[in-house]
N, C-alpha and C. Protein backbone atom coordinates (compact mmCIF):
# COMPACT_ATOMS: atom_id res chain seq x y z
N UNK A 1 58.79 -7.94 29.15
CA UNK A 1 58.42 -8.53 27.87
C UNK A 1 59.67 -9.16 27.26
N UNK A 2 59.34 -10.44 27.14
CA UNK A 2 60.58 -11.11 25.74
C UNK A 2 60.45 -10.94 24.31
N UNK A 3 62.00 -10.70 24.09
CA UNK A 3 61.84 -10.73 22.66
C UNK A 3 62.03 -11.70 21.93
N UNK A 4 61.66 -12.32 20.75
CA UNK A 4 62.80 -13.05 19.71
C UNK A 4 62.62 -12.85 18.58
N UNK A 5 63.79 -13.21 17.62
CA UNK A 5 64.03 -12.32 16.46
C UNK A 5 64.15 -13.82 15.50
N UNK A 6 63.54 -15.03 16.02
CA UNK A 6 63.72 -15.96 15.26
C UNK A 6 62.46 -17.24 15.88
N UNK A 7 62.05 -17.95 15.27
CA UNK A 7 61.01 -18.84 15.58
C UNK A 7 61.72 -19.54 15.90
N UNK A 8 61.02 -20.19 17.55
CA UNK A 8 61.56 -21.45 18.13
C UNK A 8 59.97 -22.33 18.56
N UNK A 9 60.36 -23.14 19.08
CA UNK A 9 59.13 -24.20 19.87
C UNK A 9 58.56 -23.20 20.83
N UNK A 10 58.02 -22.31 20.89
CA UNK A 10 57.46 -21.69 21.90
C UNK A 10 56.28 -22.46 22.66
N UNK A 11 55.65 -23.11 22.17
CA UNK A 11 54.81 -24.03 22.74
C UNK A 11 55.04 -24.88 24.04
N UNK A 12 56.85 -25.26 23.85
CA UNK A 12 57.23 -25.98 24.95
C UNK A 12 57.90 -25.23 25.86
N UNK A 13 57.79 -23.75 25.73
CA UNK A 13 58.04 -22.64 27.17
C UNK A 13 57.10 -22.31 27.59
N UNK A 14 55.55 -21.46 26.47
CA UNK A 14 55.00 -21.06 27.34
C UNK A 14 53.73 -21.90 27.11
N UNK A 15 52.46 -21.61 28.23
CA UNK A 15 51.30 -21.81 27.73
C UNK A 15 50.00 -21.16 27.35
N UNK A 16 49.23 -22.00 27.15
CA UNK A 16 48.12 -21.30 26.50
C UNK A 16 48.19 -19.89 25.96
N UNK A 17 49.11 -20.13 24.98
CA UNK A 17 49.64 -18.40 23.66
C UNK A 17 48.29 -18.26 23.28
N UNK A 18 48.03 -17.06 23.28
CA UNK A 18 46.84 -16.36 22.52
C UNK A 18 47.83 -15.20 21.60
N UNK A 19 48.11 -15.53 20.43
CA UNK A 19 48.46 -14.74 18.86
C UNK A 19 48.39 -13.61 18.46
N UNK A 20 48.86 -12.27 18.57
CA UNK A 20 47.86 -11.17 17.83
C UNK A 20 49.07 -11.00 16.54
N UNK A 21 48.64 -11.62 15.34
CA UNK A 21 49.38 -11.00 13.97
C UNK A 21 48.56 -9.99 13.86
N UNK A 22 50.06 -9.38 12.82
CA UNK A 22 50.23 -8.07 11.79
C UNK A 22 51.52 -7.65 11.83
N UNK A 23 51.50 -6.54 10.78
CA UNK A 23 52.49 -5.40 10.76
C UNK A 23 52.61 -4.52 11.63
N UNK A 24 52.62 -4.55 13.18
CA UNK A 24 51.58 -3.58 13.75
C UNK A 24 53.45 -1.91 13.63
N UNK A 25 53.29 -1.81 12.54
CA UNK A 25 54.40 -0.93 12.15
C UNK A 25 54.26 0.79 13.07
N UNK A 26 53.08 0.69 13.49
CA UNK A 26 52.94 1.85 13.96
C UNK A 26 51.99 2.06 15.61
N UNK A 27 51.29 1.33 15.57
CA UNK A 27 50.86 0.62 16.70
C UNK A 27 49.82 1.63 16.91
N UNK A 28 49.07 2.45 16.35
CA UNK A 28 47.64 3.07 16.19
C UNK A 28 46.83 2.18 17.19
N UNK A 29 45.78 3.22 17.43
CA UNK A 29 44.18 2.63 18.21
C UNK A 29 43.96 0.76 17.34
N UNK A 30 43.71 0.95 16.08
CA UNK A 30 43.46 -0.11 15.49
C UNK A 30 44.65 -1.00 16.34
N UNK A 31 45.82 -0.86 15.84
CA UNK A 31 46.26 -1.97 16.18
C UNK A 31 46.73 -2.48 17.83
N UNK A 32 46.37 -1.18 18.75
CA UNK A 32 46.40 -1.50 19.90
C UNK A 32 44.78 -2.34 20.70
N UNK A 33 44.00 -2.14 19.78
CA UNK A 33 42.77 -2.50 20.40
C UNK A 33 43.00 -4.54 19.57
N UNK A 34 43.78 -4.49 18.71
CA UNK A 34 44.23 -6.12 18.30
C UNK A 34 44.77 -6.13 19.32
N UNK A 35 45.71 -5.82 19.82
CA UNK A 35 46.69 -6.28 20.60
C UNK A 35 46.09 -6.62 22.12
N UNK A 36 45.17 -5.31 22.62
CA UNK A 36 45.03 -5.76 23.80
C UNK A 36 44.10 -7.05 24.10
N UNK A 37 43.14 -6.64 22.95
CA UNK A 37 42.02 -8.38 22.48
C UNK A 37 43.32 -9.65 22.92
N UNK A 38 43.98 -9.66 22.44
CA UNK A 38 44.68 -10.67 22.27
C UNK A 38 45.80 -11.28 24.39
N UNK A 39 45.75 -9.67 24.64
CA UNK A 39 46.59 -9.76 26.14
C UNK A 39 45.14 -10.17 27.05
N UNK A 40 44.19 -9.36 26.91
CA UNK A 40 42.99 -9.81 27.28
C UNK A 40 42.85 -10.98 27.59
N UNK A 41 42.51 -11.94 25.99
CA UNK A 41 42.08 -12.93 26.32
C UNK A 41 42.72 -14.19 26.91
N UNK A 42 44.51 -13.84 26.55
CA UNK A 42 45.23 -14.80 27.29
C UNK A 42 45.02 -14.38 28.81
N UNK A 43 44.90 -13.11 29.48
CA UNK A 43 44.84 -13.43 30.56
C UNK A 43 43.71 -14.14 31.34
N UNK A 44 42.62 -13.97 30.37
CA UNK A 44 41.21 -14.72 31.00
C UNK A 44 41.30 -16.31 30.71
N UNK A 45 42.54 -17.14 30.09
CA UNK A 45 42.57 -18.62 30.05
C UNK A 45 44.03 -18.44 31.12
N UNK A 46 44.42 -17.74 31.41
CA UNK A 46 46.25 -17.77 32.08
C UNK A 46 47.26 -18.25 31.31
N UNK A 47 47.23 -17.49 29.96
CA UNK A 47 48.13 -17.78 29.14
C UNK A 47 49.43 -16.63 28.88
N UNK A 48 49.61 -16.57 27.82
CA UNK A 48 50.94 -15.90 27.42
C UNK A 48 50.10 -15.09 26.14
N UNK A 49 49.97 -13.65 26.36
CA UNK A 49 49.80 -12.68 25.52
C UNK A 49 51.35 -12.68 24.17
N UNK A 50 50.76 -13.15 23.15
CA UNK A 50 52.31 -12.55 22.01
C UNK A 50 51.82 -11.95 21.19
N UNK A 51 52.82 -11.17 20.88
CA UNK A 51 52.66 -10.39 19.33
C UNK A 51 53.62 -10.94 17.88
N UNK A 52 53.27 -11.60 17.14
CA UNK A 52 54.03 -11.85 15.89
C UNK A 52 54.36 -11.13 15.06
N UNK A 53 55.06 -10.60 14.40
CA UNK A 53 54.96 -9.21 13.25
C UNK A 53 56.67 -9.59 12.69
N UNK A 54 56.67 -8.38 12.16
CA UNK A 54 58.00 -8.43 10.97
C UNK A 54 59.19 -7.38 11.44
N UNK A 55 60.26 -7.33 11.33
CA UNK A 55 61.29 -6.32 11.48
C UNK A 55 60.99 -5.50 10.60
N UNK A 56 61.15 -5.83 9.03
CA UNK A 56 60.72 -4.77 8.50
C UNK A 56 59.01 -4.78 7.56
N UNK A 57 58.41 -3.80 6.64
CA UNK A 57 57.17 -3.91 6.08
C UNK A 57 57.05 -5.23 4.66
N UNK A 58 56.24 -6.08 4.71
CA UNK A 58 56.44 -6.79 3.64
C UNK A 58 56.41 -6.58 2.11
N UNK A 59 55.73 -4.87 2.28
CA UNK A 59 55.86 -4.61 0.96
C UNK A 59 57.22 -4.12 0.69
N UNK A 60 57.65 -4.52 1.45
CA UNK A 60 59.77 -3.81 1.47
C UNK A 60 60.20 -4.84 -0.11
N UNK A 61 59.76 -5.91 0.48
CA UNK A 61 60.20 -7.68 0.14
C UNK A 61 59.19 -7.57 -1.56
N UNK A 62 57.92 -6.75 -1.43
CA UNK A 62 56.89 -7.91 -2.85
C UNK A 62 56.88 -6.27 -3.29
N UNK A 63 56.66 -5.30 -2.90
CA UNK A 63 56.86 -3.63 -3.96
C UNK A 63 58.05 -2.74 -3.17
N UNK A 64 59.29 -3.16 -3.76
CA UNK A 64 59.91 -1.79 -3.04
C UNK A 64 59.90 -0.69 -2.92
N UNK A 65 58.78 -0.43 -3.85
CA UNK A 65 58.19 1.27 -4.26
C UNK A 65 57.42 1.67 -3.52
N UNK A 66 56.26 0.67 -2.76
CA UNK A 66 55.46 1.10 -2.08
C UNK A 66 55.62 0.59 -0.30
N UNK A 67 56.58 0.81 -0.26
CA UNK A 67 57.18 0.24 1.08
C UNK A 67 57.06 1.51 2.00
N UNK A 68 56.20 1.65 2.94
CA UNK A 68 55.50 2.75 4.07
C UNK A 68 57.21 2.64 5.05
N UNK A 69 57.13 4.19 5.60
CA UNK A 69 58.56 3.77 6.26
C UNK A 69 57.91 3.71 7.53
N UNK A 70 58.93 3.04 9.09
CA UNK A 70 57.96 2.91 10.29
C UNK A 70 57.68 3.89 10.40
N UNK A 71 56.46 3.93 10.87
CA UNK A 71 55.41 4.90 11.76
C UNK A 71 56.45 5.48 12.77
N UNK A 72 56.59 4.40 13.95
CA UNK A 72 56.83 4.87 15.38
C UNK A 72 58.60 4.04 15.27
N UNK A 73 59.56 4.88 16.50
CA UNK A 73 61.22 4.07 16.46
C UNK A 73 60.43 2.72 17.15
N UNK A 74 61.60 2.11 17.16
CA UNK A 74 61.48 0.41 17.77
C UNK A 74 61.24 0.51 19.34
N UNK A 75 62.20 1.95 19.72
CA UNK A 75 61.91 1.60 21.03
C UNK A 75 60.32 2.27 21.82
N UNK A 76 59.91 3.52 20.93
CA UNK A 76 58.30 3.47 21.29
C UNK A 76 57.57 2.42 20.84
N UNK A 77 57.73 1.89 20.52
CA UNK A 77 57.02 0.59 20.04
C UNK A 77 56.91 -0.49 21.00
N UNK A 78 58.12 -0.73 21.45
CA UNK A 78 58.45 -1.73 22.42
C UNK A 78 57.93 -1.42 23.70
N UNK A 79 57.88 0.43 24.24
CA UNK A 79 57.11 0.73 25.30
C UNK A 79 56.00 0.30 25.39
N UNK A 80 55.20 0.62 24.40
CA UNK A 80 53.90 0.75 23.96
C UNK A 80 53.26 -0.84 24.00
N UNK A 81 54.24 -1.92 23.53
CA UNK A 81 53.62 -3.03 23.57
C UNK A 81 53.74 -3.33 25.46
N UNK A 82 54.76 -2.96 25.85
CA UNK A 82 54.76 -3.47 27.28
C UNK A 82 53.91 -2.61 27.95
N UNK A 83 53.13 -1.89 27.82
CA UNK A 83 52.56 -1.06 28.30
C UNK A 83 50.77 -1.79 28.18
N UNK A 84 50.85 -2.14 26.81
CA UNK A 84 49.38 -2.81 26.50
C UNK A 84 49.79 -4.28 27.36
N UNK A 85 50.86 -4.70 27.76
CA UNK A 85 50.56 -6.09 28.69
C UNK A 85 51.21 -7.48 27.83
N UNK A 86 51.77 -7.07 26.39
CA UNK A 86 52.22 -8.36 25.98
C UNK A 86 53.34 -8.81 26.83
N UNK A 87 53.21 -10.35 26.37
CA UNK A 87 54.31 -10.85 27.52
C UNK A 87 55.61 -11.32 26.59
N UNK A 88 55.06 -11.94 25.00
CA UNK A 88 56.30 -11.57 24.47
C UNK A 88 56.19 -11.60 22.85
N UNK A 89 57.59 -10.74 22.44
CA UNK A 89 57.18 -10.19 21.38
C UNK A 89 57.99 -10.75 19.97
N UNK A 90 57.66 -11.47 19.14
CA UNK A 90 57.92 -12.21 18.07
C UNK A 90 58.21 -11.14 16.86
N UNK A 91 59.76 -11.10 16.27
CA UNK A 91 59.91 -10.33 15.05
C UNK A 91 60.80 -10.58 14.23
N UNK A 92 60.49 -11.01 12.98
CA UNK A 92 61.18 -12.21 12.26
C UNK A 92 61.50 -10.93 10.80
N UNK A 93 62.36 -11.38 10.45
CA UNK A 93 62.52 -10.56 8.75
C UNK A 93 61.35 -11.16 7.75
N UNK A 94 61.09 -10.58 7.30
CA UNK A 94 60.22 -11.35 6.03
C UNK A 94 61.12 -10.41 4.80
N UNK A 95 61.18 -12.08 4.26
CA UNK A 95 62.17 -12.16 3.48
C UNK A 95 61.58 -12.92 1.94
N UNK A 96 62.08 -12.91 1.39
CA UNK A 96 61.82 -13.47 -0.04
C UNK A 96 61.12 -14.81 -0.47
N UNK A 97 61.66 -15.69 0.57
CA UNK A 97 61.66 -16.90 1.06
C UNK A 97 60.42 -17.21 1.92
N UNK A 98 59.99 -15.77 2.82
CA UNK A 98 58.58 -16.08 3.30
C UNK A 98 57.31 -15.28 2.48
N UNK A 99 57.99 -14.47 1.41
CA UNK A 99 56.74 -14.38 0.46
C UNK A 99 56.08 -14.79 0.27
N UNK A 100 56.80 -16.12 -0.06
CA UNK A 100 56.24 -17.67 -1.22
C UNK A 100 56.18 -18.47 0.09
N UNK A 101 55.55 -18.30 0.99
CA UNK A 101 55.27 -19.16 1.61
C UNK A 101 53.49 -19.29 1.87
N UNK A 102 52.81 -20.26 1.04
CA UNK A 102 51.62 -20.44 0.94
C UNK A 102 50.67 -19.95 2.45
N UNK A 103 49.35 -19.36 1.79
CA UNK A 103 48.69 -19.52 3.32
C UNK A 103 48.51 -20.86 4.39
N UNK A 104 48.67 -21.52 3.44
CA UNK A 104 48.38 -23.34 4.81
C UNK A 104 49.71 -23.09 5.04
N UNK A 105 51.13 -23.42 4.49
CA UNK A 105 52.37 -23.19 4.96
C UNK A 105 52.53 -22.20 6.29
N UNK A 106 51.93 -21.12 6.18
CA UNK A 106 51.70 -20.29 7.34
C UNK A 106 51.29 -20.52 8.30
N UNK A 107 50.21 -21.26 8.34
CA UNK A 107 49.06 -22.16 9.49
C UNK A 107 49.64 -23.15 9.79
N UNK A 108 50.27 -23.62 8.93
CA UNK A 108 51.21 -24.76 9.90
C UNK A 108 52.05 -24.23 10.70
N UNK A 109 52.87 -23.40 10.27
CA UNK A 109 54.06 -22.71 10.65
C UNK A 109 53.57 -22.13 11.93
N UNK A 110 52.51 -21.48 12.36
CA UNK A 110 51.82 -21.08 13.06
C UNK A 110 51.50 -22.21 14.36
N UNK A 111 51.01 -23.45 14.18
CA UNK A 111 50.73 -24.27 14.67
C UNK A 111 52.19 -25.41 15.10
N UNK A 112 52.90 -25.19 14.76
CA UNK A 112 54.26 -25.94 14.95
C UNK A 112 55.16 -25.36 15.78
N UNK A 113 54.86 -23.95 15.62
CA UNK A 113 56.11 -22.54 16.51
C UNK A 113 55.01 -22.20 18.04
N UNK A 114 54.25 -21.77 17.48
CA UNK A 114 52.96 -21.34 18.74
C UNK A 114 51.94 -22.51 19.56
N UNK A 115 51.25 -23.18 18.92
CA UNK A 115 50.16 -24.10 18.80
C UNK A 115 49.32 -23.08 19.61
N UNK A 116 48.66 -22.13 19.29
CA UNK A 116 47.75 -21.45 19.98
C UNK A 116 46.85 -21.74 20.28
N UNK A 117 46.03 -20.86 21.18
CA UNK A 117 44.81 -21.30 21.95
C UNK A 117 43.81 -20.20 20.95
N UNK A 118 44.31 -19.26 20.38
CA UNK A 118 43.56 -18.65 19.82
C UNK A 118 44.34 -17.47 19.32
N UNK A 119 43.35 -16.91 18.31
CA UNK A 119 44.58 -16.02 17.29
C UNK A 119 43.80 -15.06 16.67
N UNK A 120 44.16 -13.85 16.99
CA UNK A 120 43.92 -12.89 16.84
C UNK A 120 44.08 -11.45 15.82
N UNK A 121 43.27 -11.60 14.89
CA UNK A 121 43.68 -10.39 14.12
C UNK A 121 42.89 -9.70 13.51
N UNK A 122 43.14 -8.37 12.54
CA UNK A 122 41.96 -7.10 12.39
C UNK A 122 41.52 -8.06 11.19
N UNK A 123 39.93 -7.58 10.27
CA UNK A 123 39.22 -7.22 9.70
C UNK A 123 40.55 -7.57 8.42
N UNK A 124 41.07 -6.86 7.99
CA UNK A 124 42.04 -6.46 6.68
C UNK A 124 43.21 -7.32 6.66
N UNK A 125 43.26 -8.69 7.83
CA UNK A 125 44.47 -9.04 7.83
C UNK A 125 44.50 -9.90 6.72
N UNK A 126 45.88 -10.50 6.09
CA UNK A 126 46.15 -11.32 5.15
C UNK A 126 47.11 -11.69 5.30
N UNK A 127 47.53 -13.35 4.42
CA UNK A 127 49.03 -13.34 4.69
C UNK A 127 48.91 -14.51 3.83
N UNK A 128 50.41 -15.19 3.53
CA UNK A 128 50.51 -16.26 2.95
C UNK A 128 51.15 -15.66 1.01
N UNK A 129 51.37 -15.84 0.47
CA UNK A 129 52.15 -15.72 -0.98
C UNK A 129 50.89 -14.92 -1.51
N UNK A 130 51.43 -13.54 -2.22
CA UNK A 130 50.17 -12.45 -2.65
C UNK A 130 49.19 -12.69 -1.29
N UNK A 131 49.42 -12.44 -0.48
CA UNK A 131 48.07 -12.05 0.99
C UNK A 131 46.77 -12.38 0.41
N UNK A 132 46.96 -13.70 -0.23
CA UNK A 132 45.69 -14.22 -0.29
C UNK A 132 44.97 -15.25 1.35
N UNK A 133 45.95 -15.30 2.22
CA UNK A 133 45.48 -15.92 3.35
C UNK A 133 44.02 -14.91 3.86
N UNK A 134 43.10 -15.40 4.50
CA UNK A 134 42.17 -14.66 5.11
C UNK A 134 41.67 -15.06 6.79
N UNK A 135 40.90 -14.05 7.64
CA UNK A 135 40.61 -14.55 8.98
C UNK A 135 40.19 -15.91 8.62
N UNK A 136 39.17 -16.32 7.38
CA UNK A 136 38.27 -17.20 7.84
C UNK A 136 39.58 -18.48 7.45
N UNK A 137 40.27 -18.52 6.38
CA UNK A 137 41.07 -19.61 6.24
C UNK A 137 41.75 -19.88 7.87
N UNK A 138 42.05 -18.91 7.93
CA UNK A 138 42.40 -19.32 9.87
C UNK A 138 41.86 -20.20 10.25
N UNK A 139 40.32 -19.80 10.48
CA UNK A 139 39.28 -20.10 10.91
C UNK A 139 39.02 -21.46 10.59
N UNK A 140 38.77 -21.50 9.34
CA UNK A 140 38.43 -23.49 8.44
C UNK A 140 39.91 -24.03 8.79
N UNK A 141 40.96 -23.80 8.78
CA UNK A 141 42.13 -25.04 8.84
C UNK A 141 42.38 -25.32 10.50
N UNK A 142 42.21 -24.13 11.14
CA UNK A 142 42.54 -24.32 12.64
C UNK A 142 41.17 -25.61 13.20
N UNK A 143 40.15 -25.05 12.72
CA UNK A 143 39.00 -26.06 12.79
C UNK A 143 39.28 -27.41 11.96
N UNK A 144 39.36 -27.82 10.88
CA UNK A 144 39.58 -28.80 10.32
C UNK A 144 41.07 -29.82 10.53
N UNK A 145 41.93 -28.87 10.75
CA UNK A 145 43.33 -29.79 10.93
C UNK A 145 43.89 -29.67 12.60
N UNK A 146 43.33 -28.38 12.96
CA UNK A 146 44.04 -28.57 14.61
C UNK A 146 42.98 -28.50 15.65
N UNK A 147 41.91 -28.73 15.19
CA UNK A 147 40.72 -29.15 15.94
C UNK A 147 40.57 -27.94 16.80
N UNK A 148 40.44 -26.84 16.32
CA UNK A 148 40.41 -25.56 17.21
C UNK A 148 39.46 -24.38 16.47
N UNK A 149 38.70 -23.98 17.41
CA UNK A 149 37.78 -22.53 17.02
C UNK A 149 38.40 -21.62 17.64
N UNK A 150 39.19 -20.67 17.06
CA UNK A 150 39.86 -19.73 17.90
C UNK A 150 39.75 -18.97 17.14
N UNK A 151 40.06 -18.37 16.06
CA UNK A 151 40.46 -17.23 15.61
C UNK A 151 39.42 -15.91 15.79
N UNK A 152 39.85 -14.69 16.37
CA UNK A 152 39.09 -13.67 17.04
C UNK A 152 39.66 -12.64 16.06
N UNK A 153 38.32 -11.95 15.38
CA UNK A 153 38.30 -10.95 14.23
C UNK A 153 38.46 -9.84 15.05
N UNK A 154 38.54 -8.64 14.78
CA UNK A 154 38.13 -7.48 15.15
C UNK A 154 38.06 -7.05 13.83
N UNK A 155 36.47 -6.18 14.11
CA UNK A 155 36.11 -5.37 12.99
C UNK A 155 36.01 -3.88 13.20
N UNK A 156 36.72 -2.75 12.33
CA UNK A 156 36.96 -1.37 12.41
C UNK A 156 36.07 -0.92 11.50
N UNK A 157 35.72 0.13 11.98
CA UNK A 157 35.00 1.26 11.20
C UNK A 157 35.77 2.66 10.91
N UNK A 158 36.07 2.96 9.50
CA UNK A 158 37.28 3.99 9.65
C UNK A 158 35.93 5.35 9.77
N UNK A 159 36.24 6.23 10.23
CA UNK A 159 35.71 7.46 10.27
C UNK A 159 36.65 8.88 10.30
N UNK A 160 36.28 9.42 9.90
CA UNK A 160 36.54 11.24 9.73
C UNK A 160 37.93 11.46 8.99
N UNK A 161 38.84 12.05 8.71
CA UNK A 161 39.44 12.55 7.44
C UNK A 161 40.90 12.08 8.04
N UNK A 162 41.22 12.18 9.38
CA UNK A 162 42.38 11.06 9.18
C UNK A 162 42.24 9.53 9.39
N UNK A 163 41.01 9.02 8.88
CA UNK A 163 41.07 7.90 8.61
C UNK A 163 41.28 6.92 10.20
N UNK A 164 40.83 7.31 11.20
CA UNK A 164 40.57 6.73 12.54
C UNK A 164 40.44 6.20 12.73
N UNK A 165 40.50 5.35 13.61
CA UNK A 165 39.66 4.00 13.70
C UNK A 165 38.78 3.96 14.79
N UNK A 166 37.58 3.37 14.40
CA UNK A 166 36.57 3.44 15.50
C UNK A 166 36.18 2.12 15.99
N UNK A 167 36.44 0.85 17.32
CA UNK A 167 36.10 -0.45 17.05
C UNK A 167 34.48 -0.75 17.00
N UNK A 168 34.24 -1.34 16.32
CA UNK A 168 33.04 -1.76 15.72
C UNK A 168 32.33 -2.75 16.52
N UNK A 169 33.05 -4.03 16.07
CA UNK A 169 32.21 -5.21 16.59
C UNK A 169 33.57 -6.28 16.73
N UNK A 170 33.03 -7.19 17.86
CA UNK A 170 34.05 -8.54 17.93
C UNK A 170 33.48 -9.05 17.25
N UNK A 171 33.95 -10.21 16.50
CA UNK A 171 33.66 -11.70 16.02
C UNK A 171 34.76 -12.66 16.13
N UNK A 172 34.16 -13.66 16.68
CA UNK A 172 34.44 -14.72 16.59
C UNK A 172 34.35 -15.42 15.35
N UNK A 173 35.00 -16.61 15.17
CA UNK A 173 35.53 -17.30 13.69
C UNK A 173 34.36 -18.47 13.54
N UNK A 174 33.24 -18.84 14.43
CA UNK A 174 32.19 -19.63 14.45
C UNK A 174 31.33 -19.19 13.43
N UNK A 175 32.03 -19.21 12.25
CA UNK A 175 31.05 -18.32 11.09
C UNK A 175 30.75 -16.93 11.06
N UNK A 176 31.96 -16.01 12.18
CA UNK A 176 31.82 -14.75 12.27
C UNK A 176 30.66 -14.57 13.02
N UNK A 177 29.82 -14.39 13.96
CA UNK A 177 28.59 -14.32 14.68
C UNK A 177 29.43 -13.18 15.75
N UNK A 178 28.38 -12.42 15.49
CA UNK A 178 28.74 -11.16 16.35
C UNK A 178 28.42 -11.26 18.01
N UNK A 179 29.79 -11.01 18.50
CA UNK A 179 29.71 -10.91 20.21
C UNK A 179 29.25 -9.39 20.84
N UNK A 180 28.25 -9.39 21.57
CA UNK A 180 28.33 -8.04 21.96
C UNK A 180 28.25 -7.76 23.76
């Protein structure tokens, strides 16, 4: 697995990237069942499985009060992703500067560093200045400006008292229409 700790043209190394954002700070069932969706489906086009995420939590950057410390060290983490099959692994600071960086700013940013084939993330994801970004904005700009239906939901069902995760249902970003 590669690392990088800074956005480059990845588009013009690898191909057909299939995306899995988040924080995946701890790398739980939830966020391993994103992740493998995402190694999955690049391997069924012969692409490049990545993971995008942060060095540190973004509420470090917008509440320093409520800033979760990591779950798991860097280097179970790093097992764990090479273990689920990513091929490489994207981890940038989020910083002050990418707070305020609008949800379309993101989707571009997204589309300029990656140009994905498809992009992958849970139910709860958000992003963009106050995490007002959502799957479906994915969904409408990747469709409207980069001529692409890609974005792949996963939906969780939490159950029993530590809060578990149970996977639910795929959807696809075609208006969310359930795959089964």
């Amino acid at each position: 697995m590669e690392t990088y700790h800074q956005l480059v043209d990845f588009a013009s190394k690898y191909k057909n990237i299939v995306v899995a954002l988040g924080m995946f700070d701890g790398l739980h069932i939830g966020h391993q069942k994103i992740i493998r969706t995402a190694v999955e489906q690049a391997r069924s086009i012969h692409g490049t499985a990545f993971v995008f995420s942060f060095t540190n939590h973004p509420r470090a950057i917008v509440d320093s009060l409520g800033a979760p410390r990591r779950i798991s060290s860097e280097q179970v983490s790093l097992r764990i992703l090479r273990n689920l099959g990513v091929d490489v692994l994207v981890e940038i600071p989020f910083t002050h500067a990418f707070a305020d960086t609008s949800p379309e700013e993101f989707i571009h940013l997204l589309y300029r560093h990656f140009s994905p084939r498809y992009i992958v993330v849970g139910e709860n994801y958000t992003f963009g200045k106050k995490g007002v970004g959502t799957p479906q904005l994915l969904h409408d700009m990747g469709k409207t400006a980069y001529h692409r239906d890609h974005c792949v939901l996963i939906r969780f069902v939490r159950w029993g008292t530590n809060q578990q995760y149970a996977h639910s249902d795929l959807y696809r970003t075609g208006g969310y229409n359930a795959r089964k």
